[in-house]
Protein backbone atom coordinates (compact mmCIF):
# COMPACT_ATOMS: atom_id res chain seq x y z
CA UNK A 1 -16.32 -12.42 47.54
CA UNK A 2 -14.68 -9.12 47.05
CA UNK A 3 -15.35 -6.10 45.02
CA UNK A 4 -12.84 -7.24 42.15
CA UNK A 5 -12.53 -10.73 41.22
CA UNK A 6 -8.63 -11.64 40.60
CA UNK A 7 -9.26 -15.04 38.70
CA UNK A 8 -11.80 -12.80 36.38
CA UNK A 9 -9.66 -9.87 35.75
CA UNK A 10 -6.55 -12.13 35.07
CA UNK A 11 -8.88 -14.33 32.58
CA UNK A 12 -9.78 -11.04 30.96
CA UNK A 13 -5.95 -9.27 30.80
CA UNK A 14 -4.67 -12.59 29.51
CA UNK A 15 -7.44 -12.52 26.66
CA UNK A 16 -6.90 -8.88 26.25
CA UNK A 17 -3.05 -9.66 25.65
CA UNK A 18 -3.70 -13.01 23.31
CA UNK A 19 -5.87 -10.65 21.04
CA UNK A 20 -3.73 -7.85 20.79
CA UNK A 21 -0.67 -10.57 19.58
CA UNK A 22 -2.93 -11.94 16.85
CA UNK A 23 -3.88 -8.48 15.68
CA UNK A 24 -0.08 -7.42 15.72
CA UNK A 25 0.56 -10.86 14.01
CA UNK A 26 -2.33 -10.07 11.57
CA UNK A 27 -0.84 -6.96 10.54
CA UNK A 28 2.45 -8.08 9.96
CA UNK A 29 1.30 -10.81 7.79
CA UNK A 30 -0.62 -8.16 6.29
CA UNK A 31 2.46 -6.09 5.25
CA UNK A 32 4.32 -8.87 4.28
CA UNK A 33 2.00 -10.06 1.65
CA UNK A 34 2.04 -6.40 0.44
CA UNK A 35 5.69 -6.40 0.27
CA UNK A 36 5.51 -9.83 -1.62
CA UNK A 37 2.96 -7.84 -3.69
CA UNK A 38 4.83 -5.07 -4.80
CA UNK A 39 8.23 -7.22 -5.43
CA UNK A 40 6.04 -9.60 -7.45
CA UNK A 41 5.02 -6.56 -9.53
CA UNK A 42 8.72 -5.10 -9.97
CA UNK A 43 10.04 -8.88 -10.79
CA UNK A 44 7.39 -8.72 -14.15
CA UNK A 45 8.14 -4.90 -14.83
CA UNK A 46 12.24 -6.46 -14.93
CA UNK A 47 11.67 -9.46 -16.83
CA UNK A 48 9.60 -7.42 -19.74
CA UNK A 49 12.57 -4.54 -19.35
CA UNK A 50 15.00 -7.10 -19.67
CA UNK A 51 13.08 -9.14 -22.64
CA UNK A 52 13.14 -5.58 -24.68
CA UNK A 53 16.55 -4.79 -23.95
CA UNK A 54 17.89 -8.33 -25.44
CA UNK A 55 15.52 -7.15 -28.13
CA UNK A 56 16.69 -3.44 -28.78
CA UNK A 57 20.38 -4.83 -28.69
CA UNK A 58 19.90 -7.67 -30.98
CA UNK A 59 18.73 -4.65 -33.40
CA UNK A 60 20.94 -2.42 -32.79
CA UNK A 61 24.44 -5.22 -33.44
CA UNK A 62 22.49 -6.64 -36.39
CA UNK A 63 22.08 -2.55 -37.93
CA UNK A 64 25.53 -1.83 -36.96
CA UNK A 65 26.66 -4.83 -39.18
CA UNK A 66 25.16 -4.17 -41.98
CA UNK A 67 26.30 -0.28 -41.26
CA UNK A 68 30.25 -1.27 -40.87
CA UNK A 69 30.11 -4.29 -42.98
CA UNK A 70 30.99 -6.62 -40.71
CA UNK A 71 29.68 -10.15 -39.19
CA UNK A 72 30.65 -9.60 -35.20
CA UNK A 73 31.71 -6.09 -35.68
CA UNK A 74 28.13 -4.47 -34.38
CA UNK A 75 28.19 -7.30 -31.45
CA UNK A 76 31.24 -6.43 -30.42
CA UNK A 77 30.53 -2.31 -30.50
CA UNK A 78 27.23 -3.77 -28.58
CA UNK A 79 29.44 -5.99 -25.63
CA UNK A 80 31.82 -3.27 -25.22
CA UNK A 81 28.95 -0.28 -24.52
CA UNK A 82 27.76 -2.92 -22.09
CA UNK A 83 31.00 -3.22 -20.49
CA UNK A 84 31.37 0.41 -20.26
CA UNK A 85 28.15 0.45 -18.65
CA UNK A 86 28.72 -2.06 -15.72
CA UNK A 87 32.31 -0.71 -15.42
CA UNK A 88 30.41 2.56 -14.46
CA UNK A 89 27.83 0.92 -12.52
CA UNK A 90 30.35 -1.37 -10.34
CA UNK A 91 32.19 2.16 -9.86
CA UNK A 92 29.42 4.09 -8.52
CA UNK A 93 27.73 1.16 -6.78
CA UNK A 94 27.17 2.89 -3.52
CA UNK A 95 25.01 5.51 -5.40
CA UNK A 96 23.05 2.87 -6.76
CA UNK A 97 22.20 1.14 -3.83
CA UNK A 98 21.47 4.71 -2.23
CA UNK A 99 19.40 5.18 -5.33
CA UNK A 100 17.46 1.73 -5.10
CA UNK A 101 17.11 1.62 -1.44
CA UNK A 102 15.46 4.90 -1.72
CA UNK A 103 13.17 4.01 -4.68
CA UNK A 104 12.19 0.83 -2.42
CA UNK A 105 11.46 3.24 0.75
CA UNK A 106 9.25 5.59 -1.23
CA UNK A 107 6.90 2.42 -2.69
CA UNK A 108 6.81 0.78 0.49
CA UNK A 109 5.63 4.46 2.41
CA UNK A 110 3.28 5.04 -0.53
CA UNK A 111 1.71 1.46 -0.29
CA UNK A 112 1.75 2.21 3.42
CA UNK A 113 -0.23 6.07 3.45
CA UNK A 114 -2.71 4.80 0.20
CA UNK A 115 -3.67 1.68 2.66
CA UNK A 116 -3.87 3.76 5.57
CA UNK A 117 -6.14 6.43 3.84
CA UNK A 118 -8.61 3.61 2.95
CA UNK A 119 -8.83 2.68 6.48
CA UNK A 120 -9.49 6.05 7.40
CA UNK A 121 -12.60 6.25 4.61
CA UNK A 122 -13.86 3.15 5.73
CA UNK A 123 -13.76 3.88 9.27
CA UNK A 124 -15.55 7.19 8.32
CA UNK A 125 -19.25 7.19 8.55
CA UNK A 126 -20.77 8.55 5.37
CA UNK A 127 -22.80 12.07 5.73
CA UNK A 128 -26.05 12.33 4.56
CA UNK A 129 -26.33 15.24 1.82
CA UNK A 130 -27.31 18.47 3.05
């Protein structure tokens, strides 16, 4: 019997290393459920975006008919703005991305810090008043 007991320090280094993997995989499932979170969010923000949209255009053919005179004639002004638009967008579609992937970035870091803050309160003990 020896000062340091190998089969007991292994035990212990092998539990130490199982624990830390279940915390890392803990915290990953964490921030993928927050990820899920946040593109669950966006998905309703687009659908009620895209729901007013159809909407807005609907008006805006159906006054431009009765404006011009026509049947199709506000539809067709409608299409064609839309066709200029994605013409635009498919043009400048690197920008976009830039644009999006950046947008993403910043919710995901701000998610991230306003987590990480919380922790930090928590972990804080509370003063006493002075």
């Amino acid at each position: 019997m020896g000062l340091f007991n190998i089969n007991k320090l292994t035990n212990n280094l092998a539990d130490y290393i199982d624990t830390k993997v279940e915390l890392v995989k803990l915290d990953t499932q964490e921030q993928i459920i927050k990820a899920v979170i946040v593109l669950f969010e966006l998905l309703i923000v687009v659908v009620i975006v895209t729901i007013v949209m159809v909407f807005l255009n609907l008006t805006l053919a159906y006054y431009l008919n009765s404006v011009l005179g026509g049947s199709y004639i506000g539809f067709m002004i409608v299409a064609g703005a839309h066709l200029l638009l994605l013409t635009l967008l498919w043009l400048k579609k690197r920008a976009v991305r830039r644009g999006f992937e950046h947008a993403m970035y910043q919710m995901i870091t701000q998610t991230e810090n306003k987590d990480s803050n919380e922790k930090e309160r928590k972990q804080q003990p509370k003063r006493l008043p002075e």
